[in-house]
Protein backbone atom coordinates (compact mmCIF):
# COMPACT_ATOMS: atom_id res chain seq x y z
CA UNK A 1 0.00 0.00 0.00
CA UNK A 2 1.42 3.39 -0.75
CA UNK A 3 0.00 6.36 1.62
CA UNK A 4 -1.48 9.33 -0.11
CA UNK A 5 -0.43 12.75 2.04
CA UNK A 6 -3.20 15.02 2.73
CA UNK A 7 -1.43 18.52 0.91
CA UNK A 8 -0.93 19.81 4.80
CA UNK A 9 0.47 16.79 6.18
CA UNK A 10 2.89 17.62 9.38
CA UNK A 11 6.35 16.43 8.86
CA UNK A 12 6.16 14.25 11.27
CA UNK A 13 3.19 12.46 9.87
CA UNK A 14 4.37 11.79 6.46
CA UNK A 15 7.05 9.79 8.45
CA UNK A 16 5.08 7.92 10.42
CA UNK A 17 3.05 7.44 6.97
CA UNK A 18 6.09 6.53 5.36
CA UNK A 19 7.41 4.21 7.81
CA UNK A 20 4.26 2.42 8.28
CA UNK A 21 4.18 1.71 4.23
CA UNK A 22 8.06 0.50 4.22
CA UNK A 23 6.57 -1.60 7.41
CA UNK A 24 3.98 -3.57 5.47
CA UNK A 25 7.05 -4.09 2.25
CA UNK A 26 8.60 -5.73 4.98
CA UNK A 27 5.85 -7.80 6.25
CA UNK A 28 5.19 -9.07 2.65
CA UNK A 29 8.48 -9.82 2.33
CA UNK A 30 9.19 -11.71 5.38
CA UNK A 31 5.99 -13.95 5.00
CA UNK A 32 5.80 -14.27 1.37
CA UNK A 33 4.77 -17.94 0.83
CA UNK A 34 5.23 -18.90 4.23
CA UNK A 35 3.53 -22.19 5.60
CA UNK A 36 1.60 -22.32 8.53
CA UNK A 37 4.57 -24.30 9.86
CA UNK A 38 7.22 -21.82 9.32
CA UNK A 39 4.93 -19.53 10.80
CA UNK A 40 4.53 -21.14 13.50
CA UNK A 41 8.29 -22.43 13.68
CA UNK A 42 10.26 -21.48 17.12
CA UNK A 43 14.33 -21.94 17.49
CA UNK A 44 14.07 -22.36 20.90
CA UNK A 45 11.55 -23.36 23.95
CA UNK A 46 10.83 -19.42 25.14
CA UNK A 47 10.95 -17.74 22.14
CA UNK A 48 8.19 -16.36 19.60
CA UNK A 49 7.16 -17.63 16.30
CA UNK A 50 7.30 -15.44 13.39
CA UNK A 51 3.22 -15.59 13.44
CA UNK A 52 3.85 -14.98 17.61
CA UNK A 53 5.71 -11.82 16.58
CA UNK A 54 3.22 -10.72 14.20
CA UNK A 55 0.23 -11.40 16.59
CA UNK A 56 1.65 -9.48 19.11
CA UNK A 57 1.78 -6.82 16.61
CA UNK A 58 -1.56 -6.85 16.07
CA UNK A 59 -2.93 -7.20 20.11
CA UNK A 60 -0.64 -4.26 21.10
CA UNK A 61 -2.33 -1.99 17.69
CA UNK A 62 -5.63 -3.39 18.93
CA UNK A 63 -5.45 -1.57 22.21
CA UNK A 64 -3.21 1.35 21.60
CA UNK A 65 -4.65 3.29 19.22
CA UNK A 66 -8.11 3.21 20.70
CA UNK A 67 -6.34 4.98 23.58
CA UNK A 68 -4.97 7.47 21.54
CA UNK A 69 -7.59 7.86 19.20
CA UNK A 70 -10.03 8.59 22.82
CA UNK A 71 -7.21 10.97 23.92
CA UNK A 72 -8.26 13.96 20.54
CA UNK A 73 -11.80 13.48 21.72
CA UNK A 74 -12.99 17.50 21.53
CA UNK A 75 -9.73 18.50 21.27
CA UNK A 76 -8.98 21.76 19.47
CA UNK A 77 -7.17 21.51 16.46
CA UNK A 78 -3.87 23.03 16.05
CA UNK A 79 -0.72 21.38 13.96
CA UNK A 80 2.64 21.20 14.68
CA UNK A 81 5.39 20.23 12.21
CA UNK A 82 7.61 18.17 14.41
CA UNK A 83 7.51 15.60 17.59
CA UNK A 84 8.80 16.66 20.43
CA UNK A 85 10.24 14.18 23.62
CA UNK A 86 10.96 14.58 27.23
CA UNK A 87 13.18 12.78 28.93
CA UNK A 88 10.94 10.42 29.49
CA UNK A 89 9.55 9.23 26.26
CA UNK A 90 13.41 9.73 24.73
CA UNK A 91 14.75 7.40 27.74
CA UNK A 92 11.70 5.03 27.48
CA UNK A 93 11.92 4.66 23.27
CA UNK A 94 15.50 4.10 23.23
CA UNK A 95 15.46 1.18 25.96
CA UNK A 96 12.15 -0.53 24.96
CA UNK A 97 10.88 0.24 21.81
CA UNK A 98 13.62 1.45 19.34
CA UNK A 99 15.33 -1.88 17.60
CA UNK A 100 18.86 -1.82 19.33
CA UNK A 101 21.06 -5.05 20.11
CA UNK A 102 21.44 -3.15 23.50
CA UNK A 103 17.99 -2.05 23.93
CA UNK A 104 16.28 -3.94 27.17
CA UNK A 105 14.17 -6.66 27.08
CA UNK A 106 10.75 -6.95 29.13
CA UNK A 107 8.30 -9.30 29.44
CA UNK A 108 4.61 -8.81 27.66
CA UNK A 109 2.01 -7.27 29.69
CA UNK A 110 -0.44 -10.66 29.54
CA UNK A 111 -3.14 -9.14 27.12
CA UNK A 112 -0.94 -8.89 24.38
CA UNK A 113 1.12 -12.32 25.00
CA UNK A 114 0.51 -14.34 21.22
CA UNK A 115 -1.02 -17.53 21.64
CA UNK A 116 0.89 -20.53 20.75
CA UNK A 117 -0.52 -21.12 17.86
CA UNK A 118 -0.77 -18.62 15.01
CA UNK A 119 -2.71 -18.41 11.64
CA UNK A 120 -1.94 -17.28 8.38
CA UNK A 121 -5.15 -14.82 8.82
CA UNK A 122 -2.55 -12.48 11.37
CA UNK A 123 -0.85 -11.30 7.85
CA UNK A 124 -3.90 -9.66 7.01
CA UNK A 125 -5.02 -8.74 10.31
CA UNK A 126 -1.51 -6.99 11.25
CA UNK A 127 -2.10 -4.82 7.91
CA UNK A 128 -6.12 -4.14 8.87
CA UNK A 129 -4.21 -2.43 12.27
CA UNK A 130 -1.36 -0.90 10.09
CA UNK A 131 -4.32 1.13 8.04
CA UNK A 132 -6.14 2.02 11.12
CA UNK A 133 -2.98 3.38 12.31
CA UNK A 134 -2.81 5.39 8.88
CA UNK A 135 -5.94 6.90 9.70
CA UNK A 136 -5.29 7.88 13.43
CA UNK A 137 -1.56 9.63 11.99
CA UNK A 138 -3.42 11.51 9.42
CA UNK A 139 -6.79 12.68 12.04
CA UNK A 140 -3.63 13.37 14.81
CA UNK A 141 -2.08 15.38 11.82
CA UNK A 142 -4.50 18.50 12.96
CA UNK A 143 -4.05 18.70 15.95
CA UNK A 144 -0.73 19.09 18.89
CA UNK A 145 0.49 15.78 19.33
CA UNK A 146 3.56 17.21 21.33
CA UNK A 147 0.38 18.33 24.05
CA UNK A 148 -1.86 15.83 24.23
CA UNK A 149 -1.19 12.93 26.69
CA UNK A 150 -2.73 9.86 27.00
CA UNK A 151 -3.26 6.97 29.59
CA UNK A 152 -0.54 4.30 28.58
CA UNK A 153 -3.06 1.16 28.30
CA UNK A 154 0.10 -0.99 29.61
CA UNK A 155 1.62 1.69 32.30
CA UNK A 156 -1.51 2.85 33.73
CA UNK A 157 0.59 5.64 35.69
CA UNK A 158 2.33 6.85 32.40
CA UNK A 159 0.79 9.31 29.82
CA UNK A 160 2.63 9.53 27.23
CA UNK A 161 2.04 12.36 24.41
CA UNK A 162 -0.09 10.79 21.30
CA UNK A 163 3.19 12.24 19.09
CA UNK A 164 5.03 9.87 21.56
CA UNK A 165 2.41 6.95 21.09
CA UNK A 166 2.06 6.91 17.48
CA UNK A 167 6.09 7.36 17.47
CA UNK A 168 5.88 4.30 19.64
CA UNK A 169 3.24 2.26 16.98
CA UNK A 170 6.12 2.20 14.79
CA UNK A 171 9.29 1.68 16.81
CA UNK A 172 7.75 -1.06 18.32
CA UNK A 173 6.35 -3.00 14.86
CA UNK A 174 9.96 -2.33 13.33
CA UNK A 175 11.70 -4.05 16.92
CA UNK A 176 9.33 -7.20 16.70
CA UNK A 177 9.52 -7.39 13.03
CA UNK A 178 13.64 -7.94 13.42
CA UNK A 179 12.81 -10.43 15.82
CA UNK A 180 10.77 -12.25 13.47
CA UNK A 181 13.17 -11.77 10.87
CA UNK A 182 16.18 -13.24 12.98
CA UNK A 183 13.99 -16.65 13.53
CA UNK A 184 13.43 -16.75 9.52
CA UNK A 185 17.11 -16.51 9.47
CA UNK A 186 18.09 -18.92 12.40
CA UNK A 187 19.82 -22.37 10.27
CA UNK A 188 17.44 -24.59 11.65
CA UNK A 189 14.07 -22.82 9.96
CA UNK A 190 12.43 -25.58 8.05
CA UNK A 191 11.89 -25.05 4.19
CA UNK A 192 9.29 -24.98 2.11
């Protein structure tokens, strides 16, 4: 899919846009003619699936952006051009969300732990969420994402700025999506 820009677009939101699109090229490329075996293929007792990854994905989109989306409710619109961190949301992104060899690892929160067995269906499912996310970049477009906060759905005590969330959305699909790419290159991945 390639993202049309509304003419104002923010520069931050064409992106985000951007970003999301290169996302989904990478998607199709890492489960191009997959079977529901190598989807569901793990190197090692503890680790995720490709599918795993994937759903993930799609559990953590599924109750994210609703929180944003709820957090422009009668809002006032006013753009701005760039994101902007605190210390916070710079400290938190490069740990835990940015893809980093050093970055930390934490567990899950429960709700969005995959199940242990994935189906094909969470291809088209993860790009269903990457379009909704589309939408809620372009509607956030109007308005000052470096302002408005939201209740982190994981963190209850953290609000995080939807600029920061949406920032987030993406940083966290392109972390888990080098995960699932590593186990599609670990030796032991069966072939078709």
């Amino acid at each position: 899919m390639v993202t049309q820009l509304p003419v104002s677009a923010p520069a931050w939101s064409a992106r985000l846009l951007f970003e999301l699109d290169d996302i989904d090229r990478s998607v199709d490329e890492l489960t191009s003619r997959l079977t529901a075996e190598q989807l569901n293929w793990r190197a090692a007792p503890g680790t995720w699936s490709i599918g795993q990854c994937l759903e993930h994905l799609c559990l953590f989109s599924e109750i994210y952006l609703p929180a944003i989306s709820a957090a422009l409710v009668e809002k006032s619109a006013s753009a701005v051009e760039e994101l902007k961190f605190g210390w916070f949301a710079r400290w938190f992104t490069r740990n835990f969300v940015d893809p980093s060899p050093s970055g930390k690892r934490a567990s899950a929160p429960n709700k969005i732990v995959p199940g242990l067995r994935v189906e094909l269906a969470v291809i088209d499912r993860l790009r269903r969420r990457n379009q909704e996310a589309r939408e809620l970049i372009r509607k956030a477009g109007q308005y000052d994402v470096n302002r408005i906060r939201f209740r982190n759905p994981f963190m209850p005590l953290v609000r995080f700025t939807v600029g920061t969330g949406l920032y987030i959305i993406c940083g966290h699909e392109r972390r888990h999506l080098l995960q699932a790419q590593h186990v599609k290159q670990a030796a032991a991945f069966p072939c078709s």
